[in-house]
PDB file of N, CA and C in Angstrom:
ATOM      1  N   UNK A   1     102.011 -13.255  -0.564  1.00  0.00           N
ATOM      2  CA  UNK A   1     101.201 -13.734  -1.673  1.00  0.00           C
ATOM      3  C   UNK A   1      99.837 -13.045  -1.640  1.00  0.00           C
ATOM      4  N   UNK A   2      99.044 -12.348  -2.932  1.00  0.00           N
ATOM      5  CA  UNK A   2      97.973 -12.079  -2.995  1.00  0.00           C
ATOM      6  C   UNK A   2      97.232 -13.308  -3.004  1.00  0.00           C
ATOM      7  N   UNK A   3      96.131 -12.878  -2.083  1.00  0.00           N
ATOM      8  CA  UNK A   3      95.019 -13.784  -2.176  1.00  0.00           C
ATOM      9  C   UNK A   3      94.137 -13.874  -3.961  1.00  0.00           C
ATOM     10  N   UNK A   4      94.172 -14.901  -4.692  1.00  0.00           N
ATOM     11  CA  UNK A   4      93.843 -15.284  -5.867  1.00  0.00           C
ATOM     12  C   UNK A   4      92.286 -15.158  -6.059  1.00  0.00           C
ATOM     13  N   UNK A   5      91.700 -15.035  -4.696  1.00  0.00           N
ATOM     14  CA  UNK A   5      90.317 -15.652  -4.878  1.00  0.00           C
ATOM     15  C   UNK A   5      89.596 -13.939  -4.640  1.00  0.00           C
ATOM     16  N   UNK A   6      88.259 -14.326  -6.191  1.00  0.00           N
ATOM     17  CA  UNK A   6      87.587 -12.866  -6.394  1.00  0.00           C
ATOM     18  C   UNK A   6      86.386 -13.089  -5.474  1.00  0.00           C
ATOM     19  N   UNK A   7      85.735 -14.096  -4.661  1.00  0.00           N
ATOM     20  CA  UNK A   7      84.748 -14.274  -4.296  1.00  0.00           C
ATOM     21  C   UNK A   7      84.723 -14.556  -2.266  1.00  0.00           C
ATOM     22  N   UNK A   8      84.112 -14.083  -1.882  1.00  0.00           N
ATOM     23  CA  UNK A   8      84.015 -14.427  -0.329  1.00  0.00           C
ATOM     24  C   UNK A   8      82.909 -16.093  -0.428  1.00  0.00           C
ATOM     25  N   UNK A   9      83.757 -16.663   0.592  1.00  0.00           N
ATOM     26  CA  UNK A   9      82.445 -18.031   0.735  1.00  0.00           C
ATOM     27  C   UNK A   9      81.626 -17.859   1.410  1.00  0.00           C
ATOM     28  N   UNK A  10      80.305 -18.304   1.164  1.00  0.00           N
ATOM     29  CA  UNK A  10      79.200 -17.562   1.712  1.00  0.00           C
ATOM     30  C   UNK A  10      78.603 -16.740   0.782  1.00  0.00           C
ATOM     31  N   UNK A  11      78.915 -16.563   0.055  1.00  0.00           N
ATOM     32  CA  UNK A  11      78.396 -15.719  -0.670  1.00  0.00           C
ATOM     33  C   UNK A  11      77.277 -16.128  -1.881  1.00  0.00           C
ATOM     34  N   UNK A  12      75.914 -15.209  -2.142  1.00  0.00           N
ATOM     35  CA  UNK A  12      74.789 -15.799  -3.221  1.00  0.00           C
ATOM     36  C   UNK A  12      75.551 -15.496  -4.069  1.00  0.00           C
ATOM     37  N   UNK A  13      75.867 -16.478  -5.046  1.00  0.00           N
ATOM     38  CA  UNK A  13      76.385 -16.010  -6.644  1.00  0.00           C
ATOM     39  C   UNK A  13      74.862 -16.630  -7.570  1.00  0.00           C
ATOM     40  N   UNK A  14      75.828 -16.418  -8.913  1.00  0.00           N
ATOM     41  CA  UNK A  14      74.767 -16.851 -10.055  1.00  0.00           C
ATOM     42  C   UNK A  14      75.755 -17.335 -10.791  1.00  0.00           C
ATOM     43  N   UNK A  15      75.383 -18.219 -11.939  1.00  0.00           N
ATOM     44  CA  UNK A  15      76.547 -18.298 -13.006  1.00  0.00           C
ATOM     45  C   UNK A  15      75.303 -17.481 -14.304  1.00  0.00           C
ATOM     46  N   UNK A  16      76.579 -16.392 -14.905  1.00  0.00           N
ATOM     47  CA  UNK A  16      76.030 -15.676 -15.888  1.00  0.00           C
ATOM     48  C   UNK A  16      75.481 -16.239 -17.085  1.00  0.00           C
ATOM     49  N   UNK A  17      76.074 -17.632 -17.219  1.00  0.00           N
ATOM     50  CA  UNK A  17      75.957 -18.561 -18.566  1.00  0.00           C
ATOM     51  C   UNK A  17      74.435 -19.385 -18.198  1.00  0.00           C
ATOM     52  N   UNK A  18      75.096 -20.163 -17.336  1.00  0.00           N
ATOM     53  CA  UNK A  18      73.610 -21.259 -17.260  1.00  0.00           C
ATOM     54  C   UNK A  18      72.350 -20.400 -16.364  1.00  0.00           C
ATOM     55  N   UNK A  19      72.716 -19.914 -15.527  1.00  0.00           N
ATOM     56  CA  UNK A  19      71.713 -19.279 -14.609  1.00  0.00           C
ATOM     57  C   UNK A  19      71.179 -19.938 -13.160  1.00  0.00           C
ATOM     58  N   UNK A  20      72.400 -20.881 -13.156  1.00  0.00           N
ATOM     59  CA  UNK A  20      72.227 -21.953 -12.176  1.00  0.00           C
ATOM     60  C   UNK A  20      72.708 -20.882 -10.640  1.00  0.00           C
ATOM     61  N   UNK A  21      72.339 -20.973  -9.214  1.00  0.00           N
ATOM     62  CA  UNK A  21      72.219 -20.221  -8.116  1.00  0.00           C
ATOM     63  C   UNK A  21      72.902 -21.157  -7.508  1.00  0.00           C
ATOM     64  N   UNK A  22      72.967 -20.428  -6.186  1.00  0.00           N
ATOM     65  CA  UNK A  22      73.764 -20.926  -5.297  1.00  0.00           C
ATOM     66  C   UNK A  22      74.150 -20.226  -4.571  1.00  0.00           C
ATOM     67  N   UNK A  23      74.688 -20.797  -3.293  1.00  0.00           N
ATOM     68  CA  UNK A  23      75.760 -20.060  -2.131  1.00  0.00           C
ATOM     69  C   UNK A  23      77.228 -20.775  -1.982  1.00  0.00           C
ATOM     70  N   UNK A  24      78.161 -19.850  -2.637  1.00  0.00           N
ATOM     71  CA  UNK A  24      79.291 -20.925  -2.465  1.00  0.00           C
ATOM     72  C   UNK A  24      79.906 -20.792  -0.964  1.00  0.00           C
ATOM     73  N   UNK A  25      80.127 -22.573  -1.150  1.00  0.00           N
ATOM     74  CA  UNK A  25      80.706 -23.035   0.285  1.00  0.00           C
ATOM     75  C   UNK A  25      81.739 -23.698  -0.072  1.00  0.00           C
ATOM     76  N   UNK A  26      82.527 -23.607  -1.190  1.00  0.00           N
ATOM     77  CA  UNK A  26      84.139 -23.922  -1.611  1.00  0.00           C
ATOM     78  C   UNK A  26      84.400 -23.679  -2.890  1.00  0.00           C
ATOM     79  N   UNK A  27      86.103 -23.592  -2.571  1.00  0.00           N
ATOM     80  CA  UNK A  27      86.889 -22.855  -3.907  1.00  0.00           C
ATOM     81  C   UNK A  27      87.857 -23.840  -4.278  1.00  0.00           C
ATOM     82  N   UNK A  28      87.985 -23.954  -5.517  1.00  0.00           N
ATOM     83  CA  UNK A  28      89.664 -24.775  -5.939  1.00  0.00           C
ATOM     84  C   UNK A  28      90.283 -24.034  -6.986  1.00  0.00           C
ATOM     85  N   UNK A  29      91.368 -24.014  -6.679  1.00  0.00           N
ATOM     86  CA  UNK A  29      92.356 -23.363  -7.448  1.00  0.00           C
ATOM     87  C   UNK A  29      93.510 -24.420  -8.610  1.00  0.00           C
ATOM     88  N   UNK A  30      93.324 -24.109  -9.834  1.00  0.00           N
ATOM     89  CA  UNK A  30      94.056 -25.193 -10.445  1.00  0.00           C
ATOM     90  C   UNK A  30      95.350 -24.731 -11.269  1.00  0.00           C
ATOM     91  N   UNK A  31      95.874 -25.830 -11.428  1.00  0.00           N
ATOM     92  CA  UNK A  31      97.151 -25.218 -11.831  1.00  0.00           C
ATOM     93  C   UNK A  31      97.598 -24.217 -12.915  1.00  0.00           C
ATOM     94  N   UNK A  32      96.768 -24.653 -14.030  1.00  0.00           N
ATOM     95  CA  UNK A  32      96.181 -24.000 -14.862  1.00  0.00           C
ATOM     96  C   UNK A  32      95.676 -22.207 -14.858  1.00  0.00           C
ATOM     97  N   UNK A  33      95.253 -22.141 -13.331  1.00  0.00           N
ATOM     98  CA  UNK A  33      95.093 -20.552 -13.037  1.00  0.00           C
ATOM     99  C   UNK A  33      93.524 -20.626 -13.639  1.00  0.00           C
ATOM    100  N   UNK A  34      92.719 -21.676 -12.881  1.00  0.00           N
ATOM    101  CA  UNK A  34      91.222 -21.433 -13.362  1.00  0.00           C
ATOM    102  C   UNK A  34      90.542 -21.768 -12.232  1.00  0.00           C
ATOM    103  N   UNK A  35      90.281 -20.554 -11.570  1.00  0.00           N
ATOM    104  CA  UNK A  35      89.641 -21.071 -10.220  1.00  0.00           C
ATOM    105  C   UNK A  35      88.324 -20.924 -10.400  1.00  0.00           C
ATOM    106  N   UNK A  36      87.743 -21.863  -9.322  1.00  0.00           N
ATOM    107  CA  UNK A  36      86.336 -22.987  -9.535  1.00  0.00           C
ATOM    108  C   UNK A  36      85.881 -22.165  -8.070  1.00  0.00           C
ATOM    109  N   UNK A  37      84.512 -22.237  -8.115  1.00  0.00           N
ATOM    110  CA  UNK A  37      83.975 -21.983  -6.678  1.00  0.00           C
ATOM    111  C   UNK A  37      82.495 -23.224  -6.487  1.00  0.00           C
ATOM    112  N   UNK A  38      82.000 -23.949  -5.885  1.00  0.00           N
ATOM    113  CA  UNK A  38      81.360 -24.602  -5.252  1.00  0.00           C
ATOM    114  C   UNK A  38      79.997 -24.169  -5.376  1.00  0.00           C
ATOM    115  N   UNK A  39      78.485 -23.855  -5.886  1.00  0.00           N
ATOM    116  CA  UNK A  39      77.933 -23.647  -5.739  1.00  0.00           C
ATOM    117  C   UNK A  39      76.485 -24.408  -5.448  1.00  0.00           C
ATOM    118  N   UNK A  40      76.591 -24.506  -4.116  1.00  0.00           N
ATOM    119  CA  UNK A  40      75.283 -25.066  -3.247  1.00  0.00           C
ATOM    120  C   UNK A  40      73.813 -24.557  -3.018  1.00  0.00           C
ATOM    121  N   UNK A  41      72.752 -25.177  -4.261  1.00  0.00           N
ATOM    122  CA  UNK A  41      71.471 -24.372  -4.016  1.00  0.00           C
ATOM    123  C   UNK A  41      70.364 -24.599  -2.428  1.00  0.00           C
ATOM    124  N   UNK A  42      69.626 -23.862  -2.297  1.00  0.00           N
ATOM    125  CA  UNK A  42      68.751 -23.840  -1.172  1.00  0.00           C
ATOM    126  C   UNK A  42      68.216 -25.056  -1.316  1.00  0.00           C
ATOM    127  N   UNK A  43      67.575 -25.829  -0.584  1.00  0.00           N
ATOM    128  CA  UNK A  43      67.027 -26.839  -0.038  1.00  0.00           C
ATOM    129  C   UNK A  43      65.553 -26.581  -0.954  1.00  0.00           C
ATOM    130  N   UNK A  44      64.990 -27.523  -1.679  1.00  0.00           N
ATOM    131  CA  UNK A  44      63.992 -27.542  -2.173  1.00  0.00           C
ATOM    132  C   UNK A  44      63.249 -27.494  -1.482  1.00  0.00           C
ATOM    133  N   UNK A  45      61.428 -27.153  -2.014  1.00  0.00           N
ATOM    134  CA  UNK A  45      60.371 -26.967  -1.162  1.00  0.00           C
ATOM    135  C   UNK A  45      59.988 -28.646  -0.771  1.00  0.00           C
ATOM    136  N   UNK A  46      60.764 -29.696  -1.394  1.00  0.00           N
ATOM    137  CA  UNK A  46      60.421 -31.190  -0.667  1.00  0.00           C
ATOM    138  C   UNK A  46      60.948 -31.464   0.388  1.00  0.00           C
ATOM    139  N   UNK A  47      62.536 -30.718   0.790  1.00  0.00           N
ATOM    140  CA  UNK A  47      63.192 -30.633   1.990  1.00  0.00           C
ATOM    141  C   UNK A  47      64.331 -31.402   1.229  1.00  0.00           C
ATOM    142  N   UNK A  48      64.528 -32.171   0.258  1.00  0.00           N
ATOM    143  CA  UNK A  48      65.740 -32.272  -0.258  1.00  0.00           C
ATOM    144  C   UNK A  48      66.794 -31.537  -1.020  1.00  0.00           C
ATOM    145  N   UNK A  49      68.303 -31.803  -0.456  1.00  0.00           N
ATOM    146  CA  UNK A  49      69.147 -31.156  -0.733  1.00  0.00           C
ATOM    147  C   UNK A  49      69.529 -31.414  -2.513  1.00  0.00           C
ATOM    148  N   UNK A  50      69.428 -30.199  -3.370  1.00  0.00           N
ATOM    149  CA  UNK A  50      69.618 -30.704  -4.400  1.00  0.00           C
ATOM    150  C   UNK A  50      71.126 -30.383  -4.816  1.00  0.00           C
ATOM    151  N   UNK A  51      71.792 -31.524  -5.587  1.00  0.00           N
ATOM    152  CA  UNK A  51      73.036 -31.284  -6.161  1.00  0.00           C
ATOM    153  C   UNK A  51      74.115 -30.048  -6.233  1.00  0.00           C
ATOM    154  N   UNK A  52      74.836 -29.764  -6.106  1.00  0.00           N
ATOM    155  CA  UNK A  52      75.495 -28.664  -6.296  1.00  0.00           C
ATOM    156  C   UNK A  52      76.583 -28.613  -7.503  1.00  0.00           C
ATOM    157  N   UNK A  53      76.800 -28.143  -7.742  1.00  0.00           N
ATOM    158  CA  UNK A  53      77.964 -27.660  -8.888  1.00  0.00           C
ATOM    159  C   UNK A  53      78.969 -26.864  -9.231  1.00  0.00           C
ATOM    160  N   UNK A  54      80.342 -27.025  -9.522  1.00  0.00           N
ATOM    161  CA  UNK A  54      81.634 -25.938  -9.457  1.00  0.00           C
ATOM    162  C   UNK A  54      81.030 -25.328 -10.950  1.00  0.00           C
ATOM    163  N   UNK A  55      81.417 -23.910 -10.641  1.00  0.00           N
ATOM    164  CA  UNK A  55      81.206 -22.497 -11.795  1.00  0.00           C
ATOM    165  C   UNK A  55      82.626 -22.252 -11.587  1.00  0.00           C
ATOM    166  N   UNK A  56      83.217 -21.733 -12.932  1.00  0.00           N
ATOM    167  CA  UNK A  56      84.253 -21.377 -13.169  1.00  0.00           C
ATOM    168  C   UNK A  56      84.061 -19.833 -12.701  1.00  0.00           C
ATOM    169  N   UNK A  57      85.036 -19.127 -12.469  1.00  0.00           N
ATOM    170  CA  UNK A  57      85.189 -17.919 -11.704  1.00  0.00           C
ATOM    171  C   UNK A  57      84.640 -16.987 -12.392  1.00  0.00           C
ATOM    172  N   UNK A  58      84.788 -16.658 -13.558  1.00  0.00           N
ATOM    173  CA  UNK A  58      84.739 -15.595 -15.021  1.00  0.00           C
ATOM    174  C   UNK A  58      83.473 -15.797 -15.461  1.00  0.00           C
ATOM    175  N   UNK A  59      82.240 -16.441 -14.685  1.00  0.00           N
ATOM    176  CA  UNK A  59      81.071 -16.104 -15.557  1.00  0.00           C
ATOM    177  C   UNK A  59      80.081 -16.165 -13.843  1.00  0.00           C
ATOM    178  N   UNK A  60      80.627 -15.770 -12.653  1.00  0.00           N
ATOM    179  CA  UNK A  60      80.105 -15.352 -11.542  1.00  0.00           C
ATOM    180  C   UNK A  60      80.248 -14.491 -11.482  1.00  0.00           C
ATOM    181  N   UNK A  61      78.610 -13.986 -10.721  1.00  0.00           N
ATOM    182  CA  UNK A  61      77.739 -12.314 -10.467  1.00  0.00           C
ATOM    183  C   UNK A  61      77.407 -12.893  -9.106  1.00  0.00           C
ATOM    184  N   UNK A  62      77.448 -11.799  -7.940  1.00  0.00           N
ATOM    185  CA  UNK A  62      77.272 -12.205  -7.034  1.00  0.00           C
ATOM    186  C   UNK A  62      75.799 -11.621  -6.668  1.00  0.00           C
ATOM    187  N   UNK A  63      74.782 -12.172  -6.265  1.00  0.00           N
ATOM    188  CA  UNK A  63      73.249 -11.868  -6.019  1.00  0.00           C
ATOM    189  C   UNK A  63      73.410 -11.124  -4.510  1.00  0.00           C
ATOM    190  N   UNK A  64      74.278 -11.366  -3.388  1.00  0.00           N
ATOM    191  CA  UNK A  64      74.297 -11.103  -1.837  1.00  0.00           C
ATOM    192  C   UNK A  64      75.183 -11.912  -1.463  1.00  0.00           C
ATOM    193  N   UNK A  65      75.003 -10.305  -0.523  1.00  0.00           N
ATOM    194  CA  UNK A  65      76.777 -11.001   0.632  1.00  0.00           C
ATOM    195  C   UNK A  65      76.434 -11.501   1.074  1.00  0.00           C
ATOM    196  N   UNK A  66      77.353 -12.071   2.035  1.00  0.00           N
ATOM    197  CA  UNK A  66      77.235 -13.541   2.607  1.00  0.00           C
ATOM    198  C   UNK A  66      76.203 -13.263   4.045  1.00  0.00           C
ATOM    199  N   UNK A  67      75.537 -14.293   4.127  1.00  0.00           N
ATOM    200  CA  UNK A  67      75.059 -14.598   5.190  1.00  0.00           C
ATOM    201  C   UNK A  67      75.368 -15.247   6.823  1.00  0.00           C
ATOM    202  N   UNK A  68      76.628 -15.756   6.235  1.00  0.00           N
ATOM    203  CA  UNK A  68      77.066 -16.832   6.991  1.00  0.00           C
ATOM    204  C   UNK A  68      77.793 -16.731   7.615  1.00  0.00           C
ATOM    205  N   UNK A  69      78.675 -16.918   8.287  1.00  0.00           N
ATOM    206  CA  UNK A  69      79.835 -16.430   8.781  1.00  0.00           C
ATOM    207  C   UNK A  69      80.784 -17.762   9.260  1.00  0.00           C
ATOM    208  N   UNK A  70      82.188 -17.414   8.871  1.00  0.00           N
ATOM    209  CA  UNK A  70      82.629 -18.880   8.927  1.00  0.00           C
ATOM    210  C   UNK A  70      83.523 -18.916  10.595  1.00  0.00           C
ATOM    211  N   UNK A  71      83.123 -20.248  10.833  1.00  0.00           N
ATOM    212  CA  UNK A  71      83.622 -20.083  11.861  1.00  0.00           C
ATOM    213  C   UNK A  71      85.188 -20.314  12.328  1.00  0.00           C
ATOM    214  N   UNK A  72      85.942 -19.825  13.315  1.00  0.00           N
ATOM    215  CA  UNK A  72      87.168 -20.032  13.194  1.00  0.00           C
ATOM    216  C   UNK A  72      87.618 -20.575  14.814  1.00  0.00           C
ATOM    217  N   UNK A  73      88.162 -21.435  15.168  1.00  0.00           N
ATOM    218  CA  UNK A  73      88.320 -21.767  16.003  1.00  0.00           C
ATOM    219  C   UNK A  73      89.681 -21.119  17.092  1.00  0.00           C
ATOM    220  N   UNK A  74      89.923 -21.246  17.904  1.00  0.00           N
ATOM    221  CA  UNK A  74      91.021 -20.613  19.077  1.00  0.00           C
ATOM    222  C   UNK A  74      92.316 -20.791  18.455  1.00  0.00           C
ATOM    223  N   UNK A  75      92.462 -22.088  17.646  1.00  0.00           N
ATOM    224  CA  UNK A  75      93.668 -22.618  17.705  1.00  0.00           C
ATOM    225  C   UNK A  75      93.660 -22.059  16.026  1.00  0.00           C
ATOM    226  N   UNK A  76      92.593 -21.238  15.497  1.00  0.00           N
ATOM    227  CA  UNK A  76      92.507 -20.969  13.627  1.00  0.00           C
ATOM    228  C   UNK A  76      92.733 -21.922  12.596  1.00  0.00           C
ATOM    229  N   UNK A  77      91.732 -23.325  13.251  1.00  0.00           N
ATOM    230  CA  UNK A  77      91.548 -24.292  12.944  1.00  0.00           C
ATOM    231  C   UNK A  77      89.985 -24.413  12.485  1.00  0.00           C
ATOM    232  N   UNK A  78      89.530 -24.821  11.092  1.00  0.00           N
ATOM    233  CA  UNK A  78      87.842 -24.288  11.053  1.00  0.00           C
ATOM    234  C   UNK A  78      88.136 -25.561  10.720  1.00  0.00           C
ATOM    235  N   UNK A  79      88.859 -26.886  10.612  1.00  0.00           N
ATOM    236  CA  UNK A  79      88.267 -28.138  10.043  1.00  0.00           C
ATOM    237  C   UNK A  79      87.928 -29.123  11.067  1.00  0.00           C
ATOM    238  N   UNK A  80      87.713 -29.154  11.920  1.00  0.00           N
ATOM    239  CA  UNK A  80      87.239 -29.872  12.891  1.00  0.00           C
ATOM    240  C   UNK A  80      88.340 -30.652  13.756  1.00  0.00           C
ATOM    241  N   UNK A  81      87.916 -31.819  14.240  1.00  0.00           N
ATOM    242  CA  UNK A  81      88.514 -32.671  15.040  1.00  0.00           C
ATOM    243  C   UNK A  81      90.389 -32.907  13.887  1.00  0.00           C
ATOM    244  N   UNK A  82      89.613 -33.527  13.022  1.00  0.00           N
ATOM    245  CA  UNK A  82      91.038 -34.082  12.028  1.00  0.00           C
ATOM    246  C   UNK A  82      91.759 -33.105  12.215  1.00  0.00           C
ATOM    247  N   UNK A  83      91.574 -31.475  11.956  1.00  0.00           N
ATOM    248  CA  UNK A  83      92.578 -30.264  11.265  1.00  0.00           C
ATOM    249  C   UNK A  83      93.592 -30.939  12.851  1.00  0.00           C
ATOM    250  N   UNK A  84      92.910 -30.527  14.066  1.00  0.00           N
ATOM    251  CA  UNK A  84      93.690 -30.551  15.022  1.00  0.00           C
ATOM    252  C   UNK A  84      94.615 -31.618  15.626  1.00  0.00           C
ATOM    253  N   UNK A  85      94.675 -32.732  14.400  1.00  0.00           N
ATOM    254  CA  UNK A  85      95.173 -33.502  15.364  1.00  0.00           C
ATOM    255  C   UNK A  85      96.756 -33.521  14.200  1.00  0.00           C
ATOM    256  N   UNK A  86      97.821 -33.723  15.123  1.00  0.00           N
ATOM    257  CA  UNK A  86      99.133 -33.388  14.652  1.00  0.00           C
ATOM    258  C   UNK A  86      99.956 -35.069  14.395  1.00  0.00           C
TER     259      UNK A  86
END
């Protein structure tokens, strides 16, 4: 299967329409064939986290690569305690 997704997570996008920023830190894929990405802005200068919002795929520009790097665990488990338990 090709991977569906045009965007790395982690990554600065923009949405071309509203102009709203962000770093996305998740993707959903719908049945429909309209994938969504997560976009989480920087921490305001009050120190609060402000809201985030899904952008549809087709009107994201990406500002910078990612910064982040995701982490992957021994067992290629990145969800924590839950992923691992069987």
């Amino acid at each position: 299967m090709n991977n569906p997704w045009l965007f790395e997570l982690g990554v600065e996008a923009e949405s071309d329409v509203s102009g709203f920023k962000g770093i996305i830190t998740s993707r959903s894929e719908h049945l429909n064939g309209c994938n969504r990405y997560w976009l989480q802005p920087k921490i305001a200068k009050d120190g609060k986290m402000p809201d985030g919002c899904w952008i549809d795929e087709g009107e994201l520009i990406v500002l910078a690569k990612p910064k982040i790097k995701r982490p992957v665990s021994q067992k290629g488990n990145t969800g924590g305690f839950p992923s691992m338990v069987k």
